[in-house]
N, C-alpha and C. Protein backbone atom coordinates (compact mmCIF):
# COMPACT_ATOMS: atom_id res chain seq x y z
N UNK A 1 17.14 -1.96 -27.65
CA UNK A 1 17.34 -0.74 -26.90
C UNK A 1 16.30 0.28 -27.34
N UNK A 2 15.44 1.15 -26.13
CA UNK A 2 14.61 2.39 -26.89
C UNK A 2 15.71 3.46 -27.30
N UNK A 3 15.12 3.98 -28.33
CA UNK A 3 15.67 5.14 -28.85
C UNK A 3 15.24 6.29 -28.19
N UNK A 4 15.34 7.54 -28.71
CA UNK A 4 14.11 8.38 -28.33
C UNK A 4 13.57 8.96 -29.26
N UNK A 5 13.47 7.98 -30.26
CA UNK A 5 12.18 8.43 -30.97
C UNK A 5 11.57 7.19 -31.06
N UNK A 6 11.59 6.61 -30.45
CA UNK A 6 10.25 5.65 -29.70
C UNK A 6 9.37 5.99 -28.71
N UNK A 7 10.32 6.60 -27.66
CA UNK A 7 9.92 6.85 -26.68
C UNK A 7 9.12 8.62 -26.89
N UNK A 8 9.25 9.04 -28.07
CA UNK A 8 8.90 10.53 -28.10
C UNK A 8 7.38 9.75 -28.76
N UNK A 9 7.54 9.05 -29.62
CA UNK A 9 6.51 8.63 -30.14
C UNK A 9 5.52 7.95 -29.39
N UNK A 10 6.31 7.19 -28.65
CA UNK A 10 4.84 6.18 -26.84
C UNK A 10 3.95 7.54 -26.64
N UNK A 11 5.17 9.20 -26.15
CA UNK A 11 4.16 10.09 -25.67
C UNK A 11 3.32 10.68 -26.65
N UNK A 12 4.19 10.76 -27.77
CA UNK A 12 2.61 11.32 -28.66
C UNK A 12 1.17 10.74 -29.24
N UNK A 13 1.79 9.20 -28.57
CA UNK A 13 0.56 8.71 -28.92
C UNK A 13 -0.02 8.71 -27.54
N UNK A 14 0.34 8.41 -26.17
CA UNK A 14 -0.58 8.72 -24.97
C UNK A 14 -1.39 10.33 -24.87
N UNK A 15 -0.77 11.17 -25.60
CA UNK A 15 -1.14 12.52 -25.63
C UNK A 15 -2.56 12.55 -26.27
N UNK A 16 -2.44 11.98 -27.39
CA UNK A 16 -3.61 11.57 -28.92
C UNK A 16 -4.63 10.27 -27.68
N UNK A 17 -4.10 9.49 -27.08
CA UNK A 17 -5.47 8.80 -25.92
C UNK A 17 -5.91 9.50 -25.07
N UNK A 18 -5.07 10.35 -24.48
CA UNK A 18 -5.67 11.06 -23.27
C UNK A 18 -6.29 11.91 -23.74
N UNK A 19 -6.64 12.82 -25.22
CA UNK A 19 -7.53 13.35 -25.76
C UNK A 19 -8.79 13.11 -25.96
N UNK A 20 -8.98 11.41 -26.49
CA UNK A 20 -10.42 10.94 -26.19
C UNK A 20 -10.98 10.37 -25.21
N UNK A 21 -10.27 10.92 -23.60
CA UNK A 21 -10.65 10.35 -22.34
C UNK A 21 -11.66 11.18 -21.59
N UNK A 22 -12.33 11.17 -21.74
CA UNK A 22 -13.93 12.30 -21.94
C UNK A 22 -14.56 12.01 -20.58
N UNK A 23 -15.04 10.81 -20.11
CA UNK A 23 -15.93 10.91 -19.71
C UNK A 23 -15.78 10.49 -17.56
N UNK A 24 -16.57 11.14 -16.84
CA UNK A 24 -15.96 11.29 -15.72
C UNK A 24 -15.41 9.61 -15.13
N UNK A 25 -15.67 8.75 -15.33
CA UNK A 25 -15.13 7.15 -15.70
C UNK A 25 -13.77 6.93 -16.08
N UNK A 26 -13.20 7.99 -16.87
CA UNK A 26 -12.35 7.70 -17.20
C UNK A 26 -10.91 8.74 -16.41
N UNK A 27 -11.08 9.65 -15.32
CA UNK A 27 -10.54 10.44 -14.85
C UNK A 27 -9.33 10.00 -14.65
N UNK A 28 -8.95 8.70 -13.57
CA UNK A 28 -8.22 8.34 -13.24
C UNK A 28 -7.00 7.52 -14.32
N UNK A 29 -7.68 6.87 -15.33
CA UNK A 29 -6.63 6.31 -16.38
C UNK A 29 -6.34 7.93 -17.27
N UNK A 30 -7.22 9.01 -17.25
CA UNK A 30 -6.40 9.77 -17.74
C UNK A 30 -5.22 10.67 -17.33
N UNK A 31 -5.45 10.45 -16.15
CA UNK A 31 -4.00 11.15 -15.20
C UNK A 31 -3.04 10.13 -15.08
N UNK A 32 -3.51 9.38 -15.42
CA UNK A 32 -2.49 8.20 -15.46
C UNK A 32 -1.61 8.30 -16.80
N UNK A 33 -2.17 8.13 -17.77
CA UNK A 33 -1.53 8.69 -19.27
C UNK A 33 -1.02 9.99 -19.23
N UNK A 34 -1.62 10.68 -18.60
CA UNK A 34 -0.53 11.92 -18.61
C UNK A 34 0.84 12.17 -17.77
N UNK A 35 0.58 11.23 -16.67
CA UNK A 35 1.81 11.27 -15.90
C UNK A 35 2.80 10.52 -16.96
N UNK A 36 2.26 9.23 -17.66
CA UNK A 36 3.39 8.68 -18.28
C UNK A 36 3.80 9.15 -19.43
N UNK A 37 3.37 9.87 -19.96
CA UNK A 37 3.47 10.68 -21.17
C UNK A 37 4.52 11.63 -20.79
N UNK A 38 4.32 12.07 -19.52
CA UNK A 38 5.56 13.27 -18.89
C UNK A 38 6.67 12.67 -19.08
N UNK A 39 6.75 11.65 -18.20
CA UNK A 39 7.78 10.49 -17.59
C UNK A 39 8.74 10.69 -19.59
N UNK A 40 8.34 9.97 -20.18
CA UNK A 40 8.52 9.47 -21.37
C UNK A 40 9.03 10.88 -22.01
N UNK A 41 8.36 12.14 -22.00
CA UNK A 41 9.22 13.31 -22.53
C UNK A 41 10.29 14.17 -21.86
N UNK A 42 10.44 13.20 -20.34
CA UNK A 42 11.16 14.44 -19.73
C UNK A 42 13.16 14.15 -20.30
N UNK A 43 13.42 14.92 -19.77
CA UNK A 43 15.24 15.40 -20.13
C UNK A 43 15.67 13.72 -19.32
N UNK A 44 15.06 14.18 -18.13
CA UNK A 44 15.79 12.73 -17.23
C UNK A 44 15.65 11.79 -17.81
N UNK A 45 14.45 10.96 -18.18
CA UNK A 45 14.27 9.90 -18.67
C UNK A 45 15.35 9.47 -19.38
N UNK A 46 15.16 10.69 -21.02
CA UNK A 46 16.09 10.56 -21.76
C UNK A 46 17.60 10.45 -21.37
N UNK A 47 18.18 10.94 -20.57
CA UNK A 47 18.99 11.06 -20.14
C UNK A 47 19.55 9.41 -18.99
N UNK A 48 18.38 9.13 -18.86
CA UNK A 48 18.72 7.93 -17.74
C UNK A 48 18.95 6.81 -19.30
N UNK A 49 18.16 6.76 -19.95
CA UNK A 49 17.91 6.10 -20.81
C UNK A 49 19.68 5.61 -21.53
N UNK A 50 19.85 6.74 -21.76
CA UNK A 50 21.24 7.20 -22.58
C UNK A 50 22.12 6.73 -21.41
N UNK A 51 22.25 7.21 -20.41
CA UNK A 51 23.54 6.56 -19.24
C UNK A 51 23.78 5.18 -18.48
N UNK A 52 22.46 4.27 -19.18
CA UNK A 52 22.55 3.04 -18.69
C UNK A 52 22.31 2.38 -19.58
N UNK A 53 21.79 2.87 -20.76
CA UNK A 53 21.26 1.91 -21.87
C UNK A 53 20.07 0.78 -22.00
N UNK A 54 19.35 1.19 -20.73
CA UNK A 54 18.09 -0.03 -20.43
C UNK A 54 17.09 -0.10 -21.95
N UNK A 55 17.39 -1.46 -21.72
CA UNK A 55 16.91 -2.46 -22.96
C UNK A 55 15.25 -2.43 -22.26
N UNK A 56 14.42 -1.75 -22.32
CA UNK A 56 12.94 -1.59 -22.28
C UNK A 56 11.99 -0.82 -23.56
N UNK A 57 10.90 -1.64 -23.56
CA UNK A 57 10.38 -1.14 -24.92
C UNK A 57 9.31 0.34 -23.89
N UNK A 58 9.22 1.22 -25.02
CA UNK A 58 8.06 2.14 -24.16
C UNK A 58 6.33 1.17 -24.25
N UNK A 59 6.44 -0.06 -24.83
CA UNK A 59 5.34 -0.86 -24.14
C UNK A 59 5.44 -1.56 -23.11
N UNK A 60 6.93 -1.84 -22.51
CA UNK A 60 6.66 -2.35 -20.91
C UNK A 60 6.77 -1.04 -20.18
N UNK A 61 7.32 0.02 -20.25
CA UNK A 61 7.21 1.19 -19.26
C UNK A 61 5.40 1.33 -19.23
N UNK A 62 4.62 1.62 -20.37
CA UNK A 62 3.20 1.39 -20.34
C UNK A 62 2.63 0.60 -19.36
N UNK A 63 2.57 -0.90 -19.77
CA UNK A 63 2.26 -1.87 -18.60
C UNK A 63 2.48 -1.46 -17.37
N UNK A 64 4.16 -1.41 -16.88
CA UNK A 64 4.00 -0.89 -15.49
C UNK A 64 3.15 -0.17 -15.30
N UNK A 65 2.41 1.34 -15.69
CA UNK A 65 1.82 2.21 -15.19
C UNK A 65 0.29 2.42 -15.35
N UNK A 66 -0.15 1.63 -16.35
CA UNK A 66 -1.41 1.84 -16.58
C UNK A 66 -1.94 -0.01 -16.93
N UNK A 67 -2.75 -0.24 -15.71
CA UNK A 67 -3.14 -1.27 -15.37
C UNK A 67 -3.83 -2.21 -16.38
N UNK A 68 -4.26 -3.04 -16.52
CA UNK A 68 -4.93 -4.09 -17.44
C UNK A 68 -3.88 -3.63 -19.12
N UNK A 69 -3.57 -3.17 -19.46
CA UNK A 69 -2.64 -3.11 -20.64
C UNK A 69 -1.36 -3.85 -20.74
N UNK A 70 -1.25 -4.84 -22.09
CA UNK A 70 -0.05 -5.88 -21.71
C UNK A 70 0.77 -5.14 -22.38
N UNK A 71 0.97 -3.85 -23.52
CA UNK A 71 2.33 -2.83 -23.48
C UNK A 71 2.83 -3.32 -24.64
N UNK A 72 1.73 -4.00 -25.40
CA UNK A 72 2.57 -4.73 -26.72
C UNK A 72 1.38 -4.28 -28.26
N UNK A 73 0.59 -3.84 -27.31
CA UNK A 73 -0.73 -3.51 -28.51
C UNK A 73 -0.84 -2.10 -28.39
N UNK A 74 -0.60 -1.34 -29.33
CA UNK A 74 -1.41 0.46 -29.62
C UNK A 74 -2.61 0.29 -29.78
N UNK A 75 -3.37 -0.73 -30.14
CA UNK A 75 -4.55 -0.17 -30.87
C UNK A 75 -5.33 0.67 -29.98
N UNK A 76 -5.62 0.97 -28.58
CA UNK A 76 -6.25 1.80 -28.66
C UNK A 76 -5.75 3.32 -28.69
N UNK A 77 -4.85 3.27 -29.65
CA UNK A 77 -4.52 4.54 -29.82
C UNK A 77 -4.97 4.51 -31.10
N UNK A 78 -5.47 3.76 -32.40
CA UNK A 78 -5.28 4.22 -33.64
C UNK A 78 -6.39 4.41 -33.97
């Protein structure tokens, strides 16, 4: 089951990638990390999270949203 301090932690680390997303190449995966970074801090989430109990890691919510990433590796966050 995610907690939410997994899931607080997925966004602080998409927050810390979308920081070194610099260059105009990279526009689109960075709105992409920021939408999921939202997703991941908002009340609802948490809240959906808590009223159904979905057994998802915040590395498959990743996968779904940001393409070529299999949602099981950080490294390019570290």
């Amino acid at each position: 089951m995610t907690h939410r301090h997994d899931t607080e932690r997925a966004a602080s680390l998409l927050r810390s990638y979308k920081t070194r997303l610099t260059s105009p190449e990279e526009k689109d995966l960075r709105e992409n990390v920021e939408k999921v970074s939202s997703i991941l801090s908002s009340p609802l989430f948490h809240a959906l999270l808590a009223e159904w109990a979905v057994e998802v890691s915040p590395g498959q919510i990743l996968a779904s949203y940001l393409p070529g990433m299999d949602g099981t590796s950080y490294r390019c966050w570290t």
